[in-house]
C-alpha atoms as a PDB file:
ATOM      1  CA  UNK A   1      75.595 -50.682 186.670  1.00  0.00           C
ATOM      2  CA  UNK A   2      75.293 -52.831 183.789  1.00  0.00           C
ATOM      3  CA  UNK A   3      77.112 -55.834 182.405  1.00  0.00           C
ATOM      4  CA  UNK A   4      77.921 -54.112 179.013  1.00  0.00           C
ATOM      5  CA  UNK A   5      79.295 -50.682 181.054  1.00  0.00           C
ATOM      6  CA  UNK A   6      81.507 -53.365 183.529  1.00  0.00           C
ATOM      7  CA  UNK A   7      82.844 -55.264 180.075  1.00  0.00           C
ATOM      8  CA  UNK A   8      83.409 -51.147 178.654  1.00  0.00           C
ATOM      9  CA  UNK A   9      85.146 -50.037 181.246  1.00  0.00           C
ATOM     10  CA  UNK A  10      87.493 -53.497 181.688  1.00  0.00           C
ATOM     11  CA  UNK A  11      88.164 -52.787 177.697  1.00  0.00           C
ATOM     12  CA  UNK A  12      89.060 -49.133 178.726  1.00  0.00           C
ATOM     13  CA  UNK A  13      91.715 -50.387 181.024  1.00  0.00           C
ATOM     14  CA  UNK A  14      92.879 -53.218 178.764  1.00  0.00           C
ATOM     15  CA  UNK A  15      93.807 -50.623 176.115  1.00  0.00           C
ATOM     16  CA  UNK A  16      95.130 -48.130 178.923  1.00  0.00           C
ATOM     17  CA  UNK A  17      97.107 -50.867 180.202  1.00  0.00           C
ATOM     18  CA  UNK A  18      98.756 -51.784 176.989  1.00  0.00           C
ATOM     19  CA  UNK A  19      99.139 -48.076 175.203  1.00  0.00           C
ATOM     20  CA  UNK A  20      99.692 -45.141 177.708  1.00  0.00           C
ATOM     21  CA  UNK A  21     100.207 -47.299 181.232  1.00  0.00           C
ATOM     22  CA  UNK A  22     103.802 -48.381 179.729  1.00  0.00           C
ATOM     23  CA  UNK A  23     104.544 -44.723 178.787  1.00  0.00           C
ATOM     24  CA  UNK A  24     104.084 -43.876 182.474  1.00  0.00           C
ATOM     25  CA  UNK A  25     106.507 -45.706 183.997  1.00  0.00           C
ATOM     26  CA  UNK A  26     109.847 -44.542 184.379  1.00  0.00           C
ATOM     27  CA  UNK A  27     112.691 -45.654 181.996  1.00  0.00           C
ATOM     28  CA  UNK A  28     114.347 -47.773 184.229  1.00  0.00           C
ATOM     29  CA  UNK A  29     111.344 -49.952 185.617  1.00  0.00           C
ATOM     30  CA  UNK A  30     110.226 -49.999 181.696  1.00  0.00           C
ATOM     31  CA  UNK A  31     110.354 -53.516 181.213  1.00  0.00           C
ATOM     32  CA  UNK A  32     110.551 -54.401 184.704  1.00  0.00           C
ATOM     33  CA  UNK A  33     106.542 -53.734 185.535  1.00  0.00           C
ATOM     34  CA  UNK A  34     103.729 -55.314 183.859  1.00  0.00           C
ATOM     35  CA  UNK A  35     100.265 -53.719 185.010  1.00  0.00           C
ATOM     36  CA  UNK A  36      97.368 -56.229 185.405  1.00  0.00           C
ATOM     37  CA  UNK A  37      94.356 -53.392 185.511  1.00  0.00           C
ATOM     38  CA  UNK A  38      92.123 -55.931 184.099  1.00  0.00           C
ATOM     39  CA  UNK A  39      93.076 -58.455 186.771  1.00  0.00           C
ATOM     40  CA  UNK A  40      92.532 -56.078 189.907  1.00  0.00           C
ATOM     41  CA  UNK A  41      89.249 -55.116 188.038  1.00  0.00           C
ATOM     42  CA  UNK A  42      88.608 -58.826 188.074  1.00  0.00           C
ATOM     43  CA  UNK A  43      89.395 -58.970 191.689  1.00  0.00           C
ATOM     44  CA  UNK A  44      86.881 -56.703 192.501  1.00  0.00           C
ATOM     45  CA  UNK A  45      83.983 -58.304 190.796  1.00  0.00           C
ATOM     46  CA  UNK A  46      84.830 -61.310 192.417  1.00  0.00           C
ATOM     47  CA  UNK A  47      84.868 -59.645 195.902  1.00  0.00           C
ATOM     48  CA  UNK A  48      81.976 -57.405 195.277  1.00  0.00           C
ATOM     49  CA  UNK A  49      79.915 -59.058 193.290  1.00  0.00           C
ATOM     50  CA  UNK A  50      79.850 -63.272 192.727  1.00  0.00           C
ATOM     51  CA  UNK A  51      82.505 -65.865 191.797  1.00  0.00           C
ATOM     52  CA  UNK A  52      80.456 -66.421 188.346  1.00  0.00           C
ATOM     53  CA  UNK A  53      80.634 -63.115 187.403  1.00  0.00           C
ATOM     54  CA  UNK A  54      84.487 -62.905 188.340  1.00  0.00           C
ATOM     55  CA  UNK A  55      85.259 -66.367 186.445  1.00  0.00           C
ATOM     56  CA  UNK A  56      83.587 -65.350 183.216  1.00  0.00           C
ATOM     57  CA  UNK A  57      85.336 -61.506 183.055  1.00  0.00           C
ATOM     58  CA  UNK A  58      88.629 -63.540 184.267  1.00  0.00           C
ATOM     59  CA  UNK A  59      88.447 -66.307 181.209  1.00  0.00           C
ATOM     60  CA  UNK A  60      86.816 -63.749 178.891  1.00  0.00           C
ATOM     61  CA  UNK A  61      90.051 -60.830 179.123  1.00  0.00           C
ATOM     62  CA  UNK A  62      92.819 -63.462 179.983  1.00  0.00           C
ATOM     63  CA  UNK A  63      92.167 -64.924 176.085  1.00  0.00           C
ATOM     64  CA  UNK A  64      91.537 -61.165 174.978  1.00  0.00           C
ATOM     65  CA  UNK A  65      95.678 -60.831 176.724  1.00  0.00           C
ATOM     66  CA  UNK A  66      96.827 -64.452 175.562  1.00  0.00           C
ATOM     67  CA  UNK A  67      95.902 -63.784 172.132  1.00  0.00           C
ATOM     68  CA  UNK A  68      96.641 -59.700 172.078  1.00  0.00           C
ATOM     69  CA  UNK A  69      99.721 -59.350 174.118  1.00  0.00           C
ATOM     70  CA  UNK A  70     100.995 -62.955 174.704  1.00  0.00           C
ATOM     71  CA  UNK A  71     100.634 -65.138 171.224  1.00  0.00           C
ATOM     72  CA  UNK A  72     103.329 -67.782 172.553  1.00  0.00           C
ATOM     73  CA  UNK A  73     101.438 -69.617 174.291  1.00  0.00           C
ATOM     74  CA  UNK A  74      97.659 -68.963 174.634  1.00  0.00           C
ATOM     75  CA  UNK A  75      95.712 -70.169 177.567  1.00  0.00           C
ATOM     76  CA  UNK A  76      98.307 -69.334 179.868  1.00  0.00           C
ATOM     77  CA  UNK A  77      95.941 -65.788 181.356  1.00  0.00           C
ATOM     78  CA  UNK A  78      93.016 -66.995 180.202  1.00  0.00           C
ATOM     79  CA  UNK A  79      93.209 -70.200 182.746  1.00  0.00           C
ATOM     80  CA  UNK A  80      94.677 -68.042 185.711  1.00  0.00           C
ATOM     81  CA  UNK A  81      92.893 -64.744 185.493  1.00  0.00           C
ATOM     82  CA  UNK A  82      89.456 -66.979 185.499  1.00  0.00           C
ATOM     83  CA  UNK A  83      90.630 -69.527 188.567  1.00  0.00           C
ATOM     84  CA  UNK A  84      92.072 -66.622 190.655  1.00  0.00           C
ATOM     85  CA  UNK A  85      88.889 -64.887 190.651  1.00  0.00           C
ATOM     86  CA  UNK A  86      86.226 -67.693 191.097  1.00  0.00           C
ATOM     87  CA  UNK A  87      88.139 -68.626 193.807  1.00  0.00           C
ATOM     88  CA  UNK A  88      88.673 -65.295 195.493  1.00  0.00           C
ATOM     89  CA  UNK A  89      84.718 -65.309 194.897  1.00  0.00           C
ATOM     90  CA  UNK A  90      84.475 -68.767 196.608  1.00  0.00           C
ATOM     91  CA  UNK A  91      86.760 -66.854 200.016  1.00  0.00           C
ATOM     92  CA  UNK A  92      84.692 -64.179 200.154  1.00  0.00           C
ATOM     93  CA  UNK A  93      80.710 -65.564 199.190  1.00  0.00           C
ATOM     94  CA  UNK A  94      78.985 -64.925 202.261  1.00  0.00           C
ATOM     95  CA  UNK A  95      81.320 -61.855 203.805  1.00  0.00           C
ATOM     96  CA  UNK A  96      81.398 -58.156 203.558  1.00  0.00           C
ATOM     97  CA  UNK A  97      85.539 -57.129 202.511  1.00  0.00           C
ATOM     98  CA  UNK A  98      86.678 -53.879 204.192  1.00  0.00           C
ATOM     99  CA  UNK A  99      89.329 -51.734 202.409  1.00  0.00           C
ATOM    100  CA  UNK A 100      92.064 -54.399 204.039  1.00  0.00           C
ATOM    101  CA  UNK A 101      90.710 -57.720 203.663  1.00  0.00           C
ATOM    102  CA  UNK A 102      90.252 -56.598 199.673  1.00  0.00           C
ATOM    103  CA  UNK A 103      93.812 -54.972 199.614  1.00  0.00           C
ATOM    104  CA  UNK A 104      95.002 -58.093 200.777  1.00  0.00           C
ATOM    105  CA  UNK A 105      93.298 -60.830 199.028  1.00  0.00           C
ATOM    106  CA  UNK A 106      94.019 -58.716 195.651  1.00  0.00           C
ATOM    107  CA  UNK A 107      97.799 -58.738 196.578  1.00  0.00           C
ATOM    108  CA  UNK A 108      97.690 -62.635 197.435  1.00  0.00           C
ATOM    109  CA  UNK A 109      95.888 -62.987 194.037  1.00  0.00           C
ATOM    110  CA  UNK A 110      98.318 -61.067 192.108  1.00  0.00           C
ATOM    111  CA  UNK A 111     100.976 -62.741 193.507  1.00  0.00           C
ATOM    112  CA  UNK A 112      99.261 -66.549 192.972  1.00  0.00           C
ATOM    113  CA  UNK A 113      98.726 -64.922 189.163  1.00  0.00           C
ATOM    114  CA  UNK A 114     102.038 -63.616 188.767  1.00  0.00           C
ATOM    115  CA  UNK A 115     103.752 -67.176 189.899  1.00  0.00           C
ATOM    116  CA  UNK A 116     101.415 -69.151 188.152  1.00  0.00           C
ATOM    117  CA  UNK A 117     102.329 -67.794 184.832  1.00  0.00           C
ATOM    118  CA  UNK A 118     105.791 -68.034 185.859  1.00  0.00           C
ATOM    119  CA  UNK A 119     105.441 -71.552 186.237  1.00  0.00           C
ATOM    120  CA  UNK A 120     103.866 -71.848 183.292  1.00  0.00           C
ATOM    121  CA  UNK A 121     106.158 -70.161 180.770  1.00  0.00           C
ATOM    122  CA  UNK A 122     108.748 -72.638 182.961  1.00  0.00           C
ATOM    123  CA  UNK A 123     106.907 -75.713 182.182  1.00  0.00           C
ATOM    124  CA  UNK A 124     106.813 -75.082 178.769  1.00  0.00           C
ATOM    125  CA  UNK A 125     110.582 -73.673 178.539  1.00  0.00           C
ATOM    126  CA  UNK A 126     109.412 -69.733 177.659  1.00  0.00           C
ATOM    127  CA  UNK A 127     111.498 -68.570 180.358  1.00  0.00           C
ATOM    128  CA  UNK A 128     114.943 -69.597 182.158  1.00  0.00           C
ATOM    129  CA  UNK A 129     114.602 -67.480 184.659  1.00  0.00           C
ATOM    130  CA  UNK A 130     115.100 -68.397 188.628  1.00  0.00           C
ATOM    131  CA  UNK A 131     111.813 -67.633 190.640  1.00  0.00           C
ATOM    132  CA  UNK A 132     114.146 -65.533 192.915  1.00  0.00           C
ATOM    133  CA  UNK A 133     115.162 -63.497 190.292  1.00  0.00           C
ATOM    134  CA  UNK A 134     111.738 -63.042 188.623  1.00  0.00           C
ATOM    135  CA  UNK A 135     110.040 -62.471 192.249  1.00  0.00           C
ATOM    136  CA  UNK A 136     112.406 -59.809 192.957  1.00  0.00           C
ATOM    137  CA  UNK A 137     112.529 -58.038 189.315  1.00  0.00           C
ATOM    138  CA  UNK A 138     109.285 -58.542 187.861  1.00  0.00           C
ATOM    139  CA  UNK A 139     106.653 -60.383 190.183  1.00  0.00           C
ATOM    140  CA  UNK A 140     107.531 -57.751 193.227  1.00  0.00           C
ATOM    141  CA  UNK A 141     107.628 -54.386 191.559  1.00  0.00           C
ATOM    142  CA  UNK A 142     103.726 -54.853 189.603  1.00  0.00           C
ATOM    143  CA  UNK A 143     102.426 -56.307 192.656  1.00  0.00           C
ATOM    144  CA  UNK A 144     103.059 -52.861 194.022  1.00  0.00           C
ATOM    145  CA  UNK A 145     101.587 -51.113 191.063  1.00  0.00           C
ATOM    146  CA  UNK A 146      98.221 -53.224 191.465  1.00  0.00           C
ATOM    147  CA  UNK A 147      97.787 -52.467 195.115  1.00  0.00           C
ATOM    148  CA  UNK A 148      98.320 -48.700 194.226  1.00  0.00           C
ATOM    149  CA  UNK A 149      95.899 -49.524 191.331  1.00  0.00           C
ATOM    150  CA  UNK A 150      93.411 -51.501 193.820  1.00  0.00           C
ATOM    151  CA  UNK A 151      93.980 -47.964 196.440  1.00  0.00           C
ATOM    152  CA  UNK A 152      92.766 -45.634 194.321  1.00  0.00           C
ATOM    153  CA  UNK A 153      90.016 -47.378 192.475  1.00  0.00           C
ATOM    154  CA  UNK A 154      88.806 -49.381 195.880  1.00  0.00           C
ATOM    155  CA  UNK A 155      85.907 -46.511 196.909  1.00  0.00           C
ATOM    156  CA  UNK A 156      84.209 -46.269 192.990  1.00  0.00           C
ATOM    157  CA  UNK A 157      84.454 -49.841 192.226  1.00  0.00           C
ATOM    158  CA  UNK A 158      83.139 -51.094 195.559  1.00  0.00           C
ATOM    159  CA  UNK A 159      80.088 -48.769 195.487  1.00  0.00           C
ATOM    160  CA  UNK A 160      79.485 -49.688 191.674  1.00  0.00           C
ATOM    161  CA  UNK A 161      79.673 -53.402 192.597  1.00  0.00           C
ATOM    162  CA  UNK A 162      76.949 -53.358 195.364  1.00  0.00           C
ATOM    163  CA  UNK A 163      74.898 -50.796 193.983  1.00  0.00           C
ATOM    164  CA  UNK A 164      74.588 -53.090 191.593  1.00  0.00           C
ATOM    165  CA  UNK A 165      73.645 -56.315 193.825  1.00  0.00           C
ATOM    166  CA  UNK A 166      71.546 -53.967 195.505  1.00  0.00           C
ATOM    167  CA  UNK A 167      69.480 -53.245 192.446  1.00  0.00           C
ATOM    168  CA  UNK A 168      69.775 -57.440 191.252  1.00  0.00           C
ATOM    169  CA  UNK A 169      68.251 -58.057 195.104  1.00  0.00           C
ATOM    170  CA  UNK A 170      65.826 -55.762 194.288  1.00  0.00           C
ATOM    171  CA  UNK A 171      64.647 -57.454 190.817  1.00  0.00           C
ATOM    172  CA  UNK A 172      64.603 -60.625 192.577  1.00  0.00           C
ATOM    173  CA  UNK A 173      61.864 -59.983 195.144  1.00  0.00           C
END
C-alpha cells in the first residue's frame, strides 16, 4: 500500500475520531473517553513497518490534533505522538510482533502518551487535576477503547504493513 492511501486512511480516522466516534459513546463516559485512532494507527506503522515512518505520521497528525482539537497549547501531541512511535519502532526494529507483544506495547504507548500530556498540560498549569484522578477517569477508560481499537484493526493493518515491506524488499533487490 502506498504512502498517500496510509496518510488517507489516518485522515479518515482523524475525522471519525473527532465527528461520529464521540457520538458513539454512551452519555455518561461522554467526556470521560478521548479516542486516539490516529495514535494506535501510528503504533502500528511503527511496529509493522520502521521507526521513520512511525515518527513522521506521529509529528505530522499530532500538529494536525494540536492545532485542530487542542489550540491551547500546540506541540503538546505533536512531540508525543512522534517520540512514542520512533521509539516503539526502535523496541521492535529487528523482531516480528505477534497479536500480544503489539497489544501490549500499544497499551504501554497509550498509556506513556496519555501521561505525558498529562504532565504537560500540568507543567504549564492547563490542568489541576491529581494523576490519580485523571488515571482513573480519563487515562484508564480510552486506554481500553484503543486496545479494542488495536483488536479489531490488528489482522488488516498488520497484513497492509508487511505487504507493503514485502513489496519495498522487493524494489530494493
Amino acid at each position: 500500500m502506498s504512502t498517500n492511501r496510509i496518510i488517507f486512511l489516518m485522515l479518515l480516522l482523524f475525522v471519525l475520531e473527532g465527528s461520529l466516534v464521540p457520538w458513539l459513546i454512551p452519555e455518561g463516559f461522554g467526556g470521560r473517553i478521548i479516542p486516539h485512532f490516529v495514535f494506535v494507527f501510528v503504533m502500528y506503522s511503527a511496529l509493522y513497518a520502521n521507526r521513520h515512518q512511525a515518527l513522521l505520521l506521529g509529528a505530522g497528525f499530532g500538529l494536525l490534533q494540536d492545532v485542530v482539537y487542542y489550540g491551547h497549547l500546540i506541540g503538546a501531541h505533536f512531540f508525543l505522538m512522534g517520540l512514542c512511535g520512533y521509539f516503539a519502532g526502535i523496541l521492535m526494529e529487528k523482531k516480528r510482533a505477534t497479536i500480544m507483544m503489539a497489544l501490549t506495547i500499544i497499551g504501554f504507548a497509550c498509556l506513556l502518551y496519555d501521561t505525558g500530556l498529562f504532565f504537560i498540560y500540568k507543567v504549564f498549569r492547563i490542568t489541576e487535576a491529581s494523576y490519580a484522578w485523571a488515571l482513573t477517569n480519563h487515562i484508564l477508560p480510552s486506554l481500553f477503547l484503543q486496545l479494542a481499537f488495536a483488536l479489531a484493526l490488528y489482522v488488516p493493518l498488520r497484513r497492509m504493513f508487511e505487504s507493503r515491506s514485502l513489496i519495498a524488499e522487493g524494489d530494493e533487490e
